[in-house]
N, C-alpha and C. Protein backbone atom coordinates (compact mmCIF):
# COMPACT_ATOMS: atom_id res chain seq x y z
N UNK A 1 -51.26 123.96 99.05
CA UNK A 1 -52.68 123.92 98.73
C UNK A 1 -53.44 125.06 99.38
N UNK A 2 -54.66 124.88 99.07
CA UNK A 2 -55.17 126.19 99.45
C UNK A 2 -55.53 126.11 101.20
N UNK A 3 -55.60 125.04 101.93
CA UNK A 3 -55.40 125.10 103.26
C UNK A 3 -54.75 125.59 103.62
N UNK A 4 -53.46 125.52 103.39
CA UNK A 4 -52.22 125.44 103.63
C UNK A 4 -51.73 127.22 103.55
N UNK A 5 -52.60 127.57 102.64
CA UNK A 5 -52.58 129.25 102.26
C UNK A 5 -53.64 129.82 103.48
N UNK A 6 -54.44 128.84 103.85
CA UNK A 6 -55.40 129.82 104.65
C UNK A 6 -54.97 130.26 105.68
N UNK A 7 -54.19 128.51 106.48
CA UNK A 7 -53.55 128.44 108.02
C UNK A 7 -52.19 129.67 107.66
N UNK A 8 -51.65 130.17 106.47
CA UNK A 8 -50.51 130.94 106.74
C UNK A 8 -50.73 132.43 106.71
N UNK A 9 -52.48 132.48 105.76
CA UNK A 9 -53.03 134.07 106.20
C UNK A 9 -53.09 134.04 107.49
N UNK A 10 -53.70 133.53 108.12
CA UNK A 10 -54.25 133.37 109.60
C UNK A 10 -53.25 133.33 110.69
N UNK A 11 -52.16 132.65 110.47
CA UNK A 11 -50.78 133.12 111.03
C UNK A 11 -50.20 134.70 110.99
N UNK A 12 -50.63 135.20 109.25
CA UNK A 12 -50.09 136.40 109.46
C UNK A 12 -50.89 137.42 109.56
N UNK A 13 -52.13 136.84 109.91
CA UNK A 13 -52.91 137.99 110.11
C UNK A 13 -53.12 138.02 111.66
N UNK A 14 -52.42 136.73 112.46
CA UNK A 14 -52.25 137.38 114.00
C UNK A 14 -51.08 137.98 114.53
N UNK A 15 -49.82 138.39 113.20
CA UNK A 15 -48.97 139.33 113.41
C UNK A 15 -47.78 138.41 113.66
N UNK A 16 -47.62 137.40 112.88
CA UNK A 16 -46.73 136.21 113.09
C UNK A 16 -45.64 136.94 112.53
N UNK A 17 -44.34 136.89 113.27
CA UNK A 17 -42.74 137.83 112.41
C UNK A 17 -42.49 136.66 111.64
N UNK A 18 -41.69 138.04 110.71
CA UNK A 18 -41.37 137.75 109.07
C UNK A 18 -40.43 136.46 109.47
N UNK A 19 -39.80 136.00 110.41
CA UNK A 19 -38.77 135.13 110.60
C UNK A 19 -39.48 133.38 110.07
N UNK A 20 -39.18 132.54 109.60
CA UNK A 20 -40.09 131.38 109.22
C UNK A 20 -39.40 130.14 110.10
N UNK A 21 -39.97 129.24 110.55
CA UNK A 21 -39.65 128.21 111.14
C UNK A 21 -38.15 127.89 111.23
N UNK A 22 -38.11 127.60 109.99
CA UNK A 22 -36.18 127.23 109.35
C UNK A 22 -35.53 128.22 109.54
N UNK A 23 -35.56 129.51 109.38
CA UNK A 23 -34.72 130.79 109.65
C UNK A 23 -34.74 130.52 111.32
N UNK A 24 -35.22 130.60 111.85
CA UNK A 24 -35.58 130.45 113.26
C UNK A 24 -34.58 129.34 113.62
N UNK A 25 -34.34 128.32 112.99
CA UNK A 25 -33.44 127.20 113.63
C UNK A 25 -32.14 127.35 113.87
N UNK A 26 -31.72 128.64 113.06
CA UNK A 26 -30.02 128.98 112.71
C UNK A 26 -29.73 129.56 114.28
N UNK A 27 -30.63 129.67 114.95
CA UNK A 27 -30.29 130.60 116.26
C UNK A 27 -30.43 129.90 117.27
N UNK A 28 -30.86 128.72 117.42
CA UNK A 28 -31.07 127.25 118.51
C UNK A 28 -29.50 127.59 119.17
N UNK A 29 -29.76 127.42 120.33
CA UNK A 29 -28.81 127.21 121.64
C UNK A 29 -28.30 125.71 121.66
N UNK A 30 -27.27 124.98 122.16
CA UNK A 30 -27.25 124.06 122.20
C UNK A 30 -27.97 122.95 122.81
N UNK A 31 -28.73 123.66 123.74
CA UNK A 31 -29.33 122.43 124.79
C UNK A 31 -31.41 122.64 123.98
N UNK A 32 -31.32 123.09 122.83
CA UNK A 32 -32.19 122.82 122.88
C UNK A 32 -33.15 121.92 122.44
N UNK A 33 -33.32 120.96 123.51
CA UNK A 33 -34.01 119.55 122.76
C UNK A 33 -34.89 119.26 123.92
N UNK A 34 -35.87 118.39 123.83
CA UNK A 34 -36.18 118.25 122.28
C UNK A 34 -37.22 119.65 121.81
N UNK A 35 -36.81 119.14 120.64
CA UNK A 35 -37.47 120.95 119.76
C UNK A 35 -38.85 120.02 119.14
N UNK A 36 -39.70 120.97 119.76
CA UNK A 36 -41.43 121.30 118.77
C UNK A 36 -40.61 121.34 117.43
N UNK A 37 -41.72 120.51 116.48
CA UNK A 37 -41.72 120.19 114.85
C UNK A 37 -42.55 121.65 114.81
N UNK A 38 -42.36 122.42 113.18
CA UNK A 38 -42.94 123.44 113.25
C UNK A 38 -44.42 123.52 113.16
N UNK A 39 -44.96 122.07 113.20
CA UNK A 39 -46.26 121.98 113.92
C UNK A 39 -46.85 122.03 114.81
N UNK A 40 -46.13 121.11 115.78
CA UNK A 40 -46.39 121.34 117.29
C UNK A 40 -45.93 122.88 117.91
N UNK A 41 -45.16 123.16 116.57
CA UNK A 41 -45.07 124.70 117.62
C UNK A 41 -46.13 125.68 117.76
N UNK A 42 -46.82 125.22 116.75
CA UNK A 42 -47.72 126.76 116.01
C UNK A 42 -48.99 125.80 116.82
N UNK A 43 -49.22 124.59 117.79
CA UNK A 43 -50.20 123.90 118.47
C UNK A 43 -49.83 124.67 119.78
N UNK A 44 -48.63 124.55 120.15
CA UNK A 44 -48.30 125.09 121.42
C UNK A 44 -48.85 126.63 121.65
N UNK A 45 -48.40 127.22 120.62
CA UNK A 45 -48.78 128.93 120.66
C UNK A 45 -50.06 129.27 120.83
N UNK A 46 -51.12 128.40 119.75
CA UNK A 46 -51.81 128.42 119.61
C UNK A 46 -53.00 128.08 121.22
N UNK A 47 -52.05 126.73 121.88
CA UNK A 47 -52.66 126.59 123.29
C UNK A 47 -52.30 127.53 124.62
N UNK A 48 -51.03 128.35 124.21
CA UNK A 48 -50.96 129.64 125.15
C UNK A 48 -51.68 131.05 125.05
N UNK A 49 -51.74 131.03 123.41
CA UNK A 49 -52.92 132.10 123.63
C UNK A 49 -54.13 131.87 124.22
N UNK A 50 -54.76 130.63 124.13
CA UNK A 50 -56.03 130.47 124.69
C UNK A 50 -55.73 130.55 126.37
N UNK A 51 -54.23 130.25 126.98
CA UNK A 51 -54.10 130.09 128.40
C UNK A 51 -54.13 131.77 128.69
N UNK A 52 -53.51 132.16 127.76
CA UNK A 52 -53.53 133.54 128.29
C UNK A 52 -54.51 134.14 128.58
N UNK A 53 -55.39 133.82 127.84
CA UNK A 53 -56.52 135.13 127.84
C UNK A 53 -57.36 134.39 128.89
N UNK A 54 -57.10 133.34 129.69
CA UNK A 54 -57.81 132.69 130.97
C UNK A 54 -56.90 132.63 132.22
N UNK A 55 -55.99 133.26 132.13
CA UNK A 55 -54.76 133.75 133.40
C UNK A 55 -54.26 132.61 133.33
N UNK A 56 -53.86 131.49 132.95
CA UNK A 56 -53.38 130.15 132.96
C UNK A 56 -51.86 129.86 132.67
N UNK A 57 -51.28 131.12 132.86
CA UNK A 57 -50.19 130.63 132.47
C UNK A 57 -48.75 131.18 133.64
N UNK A 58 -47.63 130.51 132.97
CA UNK A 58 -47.15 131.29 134.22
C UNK A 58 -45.75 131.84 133.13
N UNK A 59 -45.20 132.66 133.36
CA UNK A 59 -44.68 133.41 132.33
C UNK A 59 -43.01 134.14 133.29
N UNK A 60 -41.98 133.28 132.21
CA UNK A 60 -40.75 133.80 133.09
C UNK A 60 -40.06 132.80 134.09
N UNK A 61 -38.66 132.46 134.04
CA UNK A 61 -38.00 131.59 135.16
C UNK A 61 -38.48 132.08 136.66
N UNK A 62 -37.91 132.97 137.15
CA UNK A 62 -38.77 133.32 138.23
C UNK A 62 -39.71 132.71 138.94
N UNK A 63 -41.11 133.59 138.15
CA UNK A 63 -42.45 132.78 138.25
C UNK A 63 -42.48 131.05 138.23
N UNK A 64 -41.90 130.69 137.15
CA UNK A 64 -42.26 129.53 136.80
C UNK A 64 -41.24 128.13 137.90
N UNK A 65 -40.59 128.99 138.26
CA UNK A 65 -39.43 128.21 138.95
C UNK A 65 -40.18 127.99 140.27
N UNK A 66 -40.91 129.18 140.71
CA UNK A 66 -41.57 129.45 142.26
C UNK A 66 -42.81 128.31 141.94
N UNK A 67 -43.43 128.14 140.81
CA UNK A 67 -44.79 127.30 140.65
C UNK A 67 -44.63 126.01 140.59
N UNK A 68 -43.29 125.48 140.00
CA UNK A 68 -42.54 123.76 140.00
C UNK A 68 -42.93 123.79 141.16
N UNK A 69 -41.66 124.83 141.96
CA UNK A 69 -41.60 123.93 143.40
C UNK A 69 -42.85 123.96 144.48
N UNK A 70 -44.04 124.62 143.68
CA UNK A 70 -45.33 124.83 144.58
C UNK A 70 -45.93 123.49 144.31
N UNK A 71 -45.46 122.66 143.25
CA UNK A 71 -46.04 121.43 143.07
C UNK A 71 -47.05 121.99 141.96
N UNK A 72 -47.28 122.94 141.25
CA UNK A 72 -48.04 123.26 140.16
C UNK A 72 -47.53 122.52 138.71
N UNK A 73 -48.58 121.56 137.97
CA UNK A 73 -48.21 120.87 136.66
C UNK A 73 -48.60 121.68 135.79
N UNK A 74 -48.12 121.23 134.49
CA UNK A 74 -48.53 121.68 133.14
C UNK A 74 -47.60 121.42 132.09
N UNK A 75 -47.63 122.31 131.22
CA UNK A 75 -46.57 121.82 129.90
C UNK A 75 -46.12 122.87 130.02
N UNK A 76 -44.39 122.01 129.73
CA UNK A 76 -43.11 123.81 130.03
C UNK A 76 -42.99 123.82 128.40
N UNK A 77 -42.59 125.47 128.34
CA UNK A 77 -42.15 125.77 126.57
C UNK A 77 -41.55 126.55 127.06
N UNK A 78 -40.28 126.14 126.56
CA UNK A 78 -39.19 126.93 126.94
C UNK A 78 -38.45 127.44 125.22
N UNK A 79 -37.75 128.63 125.31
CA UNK A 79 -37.12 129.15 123.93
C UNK A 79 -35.82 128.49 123.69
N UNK A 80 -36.02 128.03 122.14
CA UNK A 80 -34.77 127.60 122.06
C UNK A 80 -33.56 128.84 121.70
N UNK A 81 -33.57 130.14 121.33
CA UNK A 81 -32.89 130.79 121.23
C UNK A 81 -32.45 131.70 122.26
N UNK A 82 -32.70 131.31 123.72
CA UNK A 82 -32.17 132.13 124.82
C UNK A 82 -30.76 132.34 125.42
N UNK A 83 -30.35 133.36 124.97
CA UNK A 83 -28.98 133.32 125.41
C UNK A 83 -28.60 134.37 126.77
N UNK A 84 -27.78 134.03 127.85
CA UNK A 84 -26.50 132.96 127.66
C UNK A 84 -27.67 131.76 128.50
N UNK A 85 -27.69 130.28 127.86
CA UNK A 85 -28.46 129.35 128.55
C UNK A 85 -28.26 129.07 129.97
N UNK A 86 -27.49 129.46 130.89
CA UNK A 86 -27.23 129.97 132.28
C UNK A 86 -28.66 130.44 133.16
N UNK A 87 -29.07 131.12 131.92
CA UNK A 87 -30.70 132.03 132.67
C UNK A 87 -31.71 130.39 132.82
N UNK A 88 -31.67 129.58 132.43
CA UNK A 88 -32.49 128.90 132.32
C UNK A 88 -32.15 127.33 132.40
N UNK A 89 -31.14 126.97 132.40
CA UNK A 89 -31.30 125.24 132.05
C UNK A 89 -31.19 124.92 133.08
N UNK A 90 -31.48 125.18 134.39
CA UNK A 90 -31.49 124.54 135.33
C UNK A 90 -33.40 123.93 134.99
N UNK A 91 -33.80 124.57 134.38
CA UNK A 91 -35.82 124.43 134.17
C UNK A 91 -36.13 123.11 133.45
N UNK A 92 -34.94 122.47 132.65
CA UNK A 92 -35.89 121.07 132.33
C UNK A 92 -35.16 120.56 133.16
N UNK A 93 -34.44 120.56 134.00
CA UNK A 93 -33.59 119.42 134.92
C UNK A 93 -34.68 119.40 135.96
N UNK A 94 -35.73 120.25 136.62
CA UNK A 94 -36.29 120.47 137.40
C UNK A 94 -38.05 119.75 136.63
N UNK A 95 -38.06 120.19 135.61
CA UNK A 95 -39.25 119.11 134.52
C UNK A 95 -39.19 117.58 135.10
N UNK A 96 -37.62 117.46 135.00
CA UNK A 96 -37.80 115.85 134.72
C UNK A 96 -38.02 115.23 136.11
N UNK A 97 -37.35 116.26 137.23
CA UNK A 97 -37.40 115.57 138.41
C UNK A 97 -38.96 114.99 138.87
N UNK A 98 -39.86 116.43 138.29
CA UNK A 98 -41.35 116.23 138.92
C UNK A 98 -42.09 116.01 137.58
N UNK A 99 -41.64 115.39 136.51
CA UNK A 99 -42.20 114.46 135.78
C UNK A 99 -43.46 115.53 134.44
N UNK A 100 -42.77 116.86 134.35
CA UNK A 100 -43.48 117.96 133.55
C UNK A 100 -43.05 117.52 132.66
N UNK A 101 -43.89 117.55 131.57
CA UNK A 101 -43.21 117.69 129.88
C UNK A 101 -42.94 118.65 129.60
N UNK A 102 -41.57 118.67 128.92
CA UNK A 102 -41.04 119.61 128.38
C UNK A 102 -40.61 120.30 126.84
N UNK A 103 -41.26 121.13 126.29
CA UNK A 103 -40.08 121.33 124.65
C UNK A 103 -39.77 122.05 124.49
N UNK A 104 -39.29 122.30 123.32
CA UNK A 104 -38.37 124.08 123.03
C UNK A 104 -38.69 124.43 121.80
N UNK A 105 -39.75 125.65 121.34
CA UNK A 105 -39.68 126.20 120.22
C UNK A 105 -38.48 126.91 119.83
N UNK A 106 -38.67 128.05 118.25
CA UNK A 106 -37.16 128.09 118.27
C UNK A 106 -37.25 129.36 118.97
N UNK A 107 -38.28 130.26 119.43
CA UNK A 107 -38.10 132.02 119.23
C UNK A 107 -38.55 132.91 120.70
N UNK A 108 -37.95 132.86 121.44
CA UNK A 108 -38.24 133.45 122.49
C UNK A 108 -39.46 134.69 121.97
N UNK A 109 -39.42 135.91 120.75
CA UNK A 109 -40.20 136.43 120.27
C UNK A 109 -41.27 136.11 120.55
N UNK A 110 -41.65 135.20 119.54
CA UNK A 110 -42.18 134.78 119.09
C UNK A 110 -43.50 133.98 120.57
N UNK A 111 -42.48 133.47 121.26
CA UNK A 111 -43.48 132.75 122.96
C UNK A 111 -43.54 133.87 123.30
N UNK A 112 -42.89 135.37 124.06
CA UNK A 112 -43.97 136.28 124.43
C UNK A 112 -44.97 136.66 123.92
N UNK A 113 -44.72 136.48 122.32
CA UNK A 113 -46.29 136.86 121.35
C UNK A 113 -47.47 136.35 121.74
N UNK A 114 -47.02 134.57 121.52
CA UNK A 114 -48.28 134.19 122.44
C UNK A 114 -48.56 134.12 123.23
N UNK A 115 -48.29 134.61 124.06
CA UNK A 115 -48.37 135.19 125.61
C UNK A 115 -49.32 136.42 125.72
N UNK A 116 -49.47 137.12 124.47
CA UNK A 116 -49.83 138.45 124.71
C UNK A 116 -48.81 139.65 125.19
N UNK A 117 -47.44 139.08 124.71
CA UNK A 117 -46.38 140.06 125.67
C UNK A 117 -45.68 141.08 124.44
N UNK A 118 -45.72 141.96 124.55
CA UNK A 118 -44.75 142.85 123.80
C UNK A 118 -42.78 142.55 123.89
N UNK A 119 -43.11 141.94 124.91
CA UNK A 119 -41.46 141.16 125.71
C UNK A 119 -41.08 139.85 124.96
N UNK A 120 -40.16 139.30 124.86
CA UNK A 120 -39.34 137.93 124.54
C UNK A 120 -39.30 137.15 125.80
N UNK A 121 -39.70 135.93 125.84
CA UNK A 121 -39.91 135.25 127.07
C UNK A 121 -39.40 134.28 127.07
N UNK A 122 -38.33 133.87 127.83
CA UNK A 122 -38.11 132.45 127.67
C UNK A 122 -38.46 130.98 128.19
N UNK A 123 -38.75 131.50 129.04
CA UNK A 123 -40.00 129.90 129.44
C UNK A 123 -41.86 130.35 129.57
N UNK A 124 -42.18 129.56 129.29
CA UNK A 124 -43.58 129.84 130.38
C UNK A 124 -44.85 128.53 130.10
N UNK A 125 -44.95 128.04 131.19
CA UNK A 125 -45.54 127.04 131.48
C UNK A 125 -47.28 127.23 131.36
N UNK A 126 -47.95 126.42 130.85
CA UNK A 126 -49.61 126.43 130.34
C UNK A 126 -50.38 125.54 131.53
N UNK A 127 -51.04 125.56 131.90
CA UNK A 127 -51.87 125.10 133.30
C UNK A 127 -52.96 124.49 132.44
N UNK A 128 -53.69 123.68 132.58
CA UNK A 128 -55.13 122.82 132.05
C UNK A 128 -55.67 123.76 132.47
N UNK A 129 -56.84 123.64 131.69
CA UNK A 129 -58.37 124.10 131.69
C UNK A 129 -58.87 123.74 131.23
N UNK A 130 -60.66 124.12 131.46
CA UNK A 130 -61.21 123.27 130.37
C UNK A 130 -62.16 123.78 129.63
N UNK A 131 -61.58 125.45 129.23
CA UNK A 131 -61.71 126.54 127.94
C UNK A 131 -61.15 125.75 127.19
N UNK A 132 -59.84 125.34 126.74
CA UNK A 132 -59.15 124.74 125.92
C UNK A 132 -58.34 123.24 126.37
N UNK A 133 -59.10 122.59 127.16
CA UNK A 133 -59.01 120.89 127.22
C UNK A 133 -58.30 120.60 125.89
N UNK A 134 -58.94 120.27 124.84
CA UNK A 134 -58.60 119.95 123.85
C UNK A 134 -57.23 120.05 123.55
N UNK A 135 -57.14 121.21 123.22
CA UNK A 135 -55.77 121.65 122.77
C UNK A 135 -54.79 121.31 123.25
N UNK A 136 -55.01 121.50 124.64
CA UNK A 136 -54.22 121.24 125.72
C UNK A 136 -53.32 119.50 125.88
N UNK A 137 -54.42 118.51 126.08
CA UNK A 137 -54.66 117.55 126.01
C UNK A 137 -53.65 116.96 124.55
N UNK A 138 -54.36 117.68 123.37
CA UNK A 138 -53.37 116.94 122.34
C UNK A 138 -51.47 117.49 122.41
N UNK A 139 -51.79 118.75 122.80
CA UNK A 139 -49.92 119.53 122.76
C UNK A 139 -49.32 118.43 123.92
N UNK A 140 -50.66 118.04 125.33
CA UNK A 140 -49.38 117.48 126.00
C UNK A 140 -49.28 115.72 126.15
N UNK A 141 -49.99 115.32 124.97
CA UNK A 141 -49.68 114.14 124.14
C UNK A 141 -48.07 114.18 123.37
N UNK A 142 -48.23 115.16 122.52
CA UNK A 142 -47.19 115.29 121.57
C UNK A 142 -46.16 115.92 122.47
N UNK A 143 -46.15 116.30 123.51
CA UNK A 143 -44.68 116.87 124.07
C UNK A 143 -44.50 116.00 124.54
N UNK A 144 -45.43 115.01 125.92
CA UNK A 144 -45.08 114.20 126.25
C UNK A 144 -44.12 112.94 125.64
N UNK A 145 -44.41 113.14 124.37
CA UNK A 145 -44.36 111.33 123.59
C UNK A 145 -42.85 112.24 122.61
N UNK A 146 -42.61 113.05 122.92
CA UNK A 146 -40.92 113.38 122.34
C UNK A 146 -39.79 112.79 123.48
N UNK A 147 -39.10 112.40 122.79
CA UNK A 147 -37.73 112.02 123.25
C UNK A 147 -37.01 112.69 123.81
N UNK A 148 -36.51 112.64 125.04
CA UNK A 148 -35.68 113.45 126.02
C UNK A 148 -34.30 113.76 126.03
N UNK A 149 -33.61 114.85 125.99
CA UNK A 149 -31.88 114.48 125.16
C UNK A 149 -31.53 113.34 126.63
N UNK A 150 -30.33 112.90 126.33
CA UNK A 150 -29.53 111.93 126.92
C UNK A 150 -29.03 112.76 128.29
C-alpha cells in the first residue's frame, strides 16, 4: 500500500543497502537468537540513530563490555552476521547475568549505519533518554518480551 511505499522511500532515502531483510538472513551465525522481526529491527535502528546523535550509545565489545561491568543498563543489539562468533558471545551471557535485554538484527552493516559509523559494528548498546523515551520504551518492551534461546 501506499504507506508501506512511503516507510520504504524513507528507508532508502536514509541510504538503507540494497541487501533486504530476507537476503540478510542467509548470513545469520548460529547463536543468533533471538532475532528482531524485520520490524523491530528497523524500531531498533531507528532508536539508535536518535541515541546517537545524543552520545547515548555505547558502540563495540570493548566499550560495551567495560559499561556492563560499570553496572550501566540499556538495550544490547548485537549483529547477527558477525563472524568468527568468538569476538562476541561471551555479551549475551553477560545480558542475562545483569538482567539487559538482548536481540540480534541480521547486519552488522547495517548497526554501524545506525550508529552514524562508516564501520560494521557488532554490538552496541542504547542508554534511555528522554529525547527519545518513546522509542526507547516501546523497542525495550518488544526485546524484552522475546524469548531467550535455551
Amino acid at each position: 500500500g501506499v504507506a508501506m511505499a512511503r516507510v520504504e522511500a524513507a528507508a532508502d532515502a536514509e541510504g538503507t543497502p540494497e541487501r533486504s531483510y530476507r537476503e540478510q538472513l542467509d548470513y545469520l551465525n548460529p547463536i543468533a537468537q533471538p532475532l528482531a522481526s524485520r520490524k523491530l529491527t528497523r524500531k531498533l535502528y531507528k532508536c539508535i540513530r536518535k541515541a546517537a546523535k545524543h552520545k547515548q550509545i555505547r558502540r563495540g565489545v570493548k566499550e560495551v563490555q567495560k559499561f556492563i561491568n560499570k553496572g550501566e543498563k540499556g538495550i544490547m543489539v548485537l549483529a547477527g552476521d558477525t563472524q568468527p562468533i568468538d569476538v562476541y558471545c561471551h555479551i549475551p551471557i553477560m545480558c542475562e547475568d545483569r538482567s539487559i535485554p538482548y536481540a540480534y538484527v541480521p547486519s552488522k552493516s547495517d548497526l554501524g549505519a545506525a550508529a552514524g559509523s562508516k564501520r560494521p559494528t557488532c554490538v552496541i548498546m542504547v542508554k534511555p533518554h528522554e529525547e527519545y523515551q518513546e522509542t526507547y520504551d516501546e523497542c525495550l518492551e518488544e526485546v524484552a518480551a522475546l524469548p531467550l534461546p535455551l
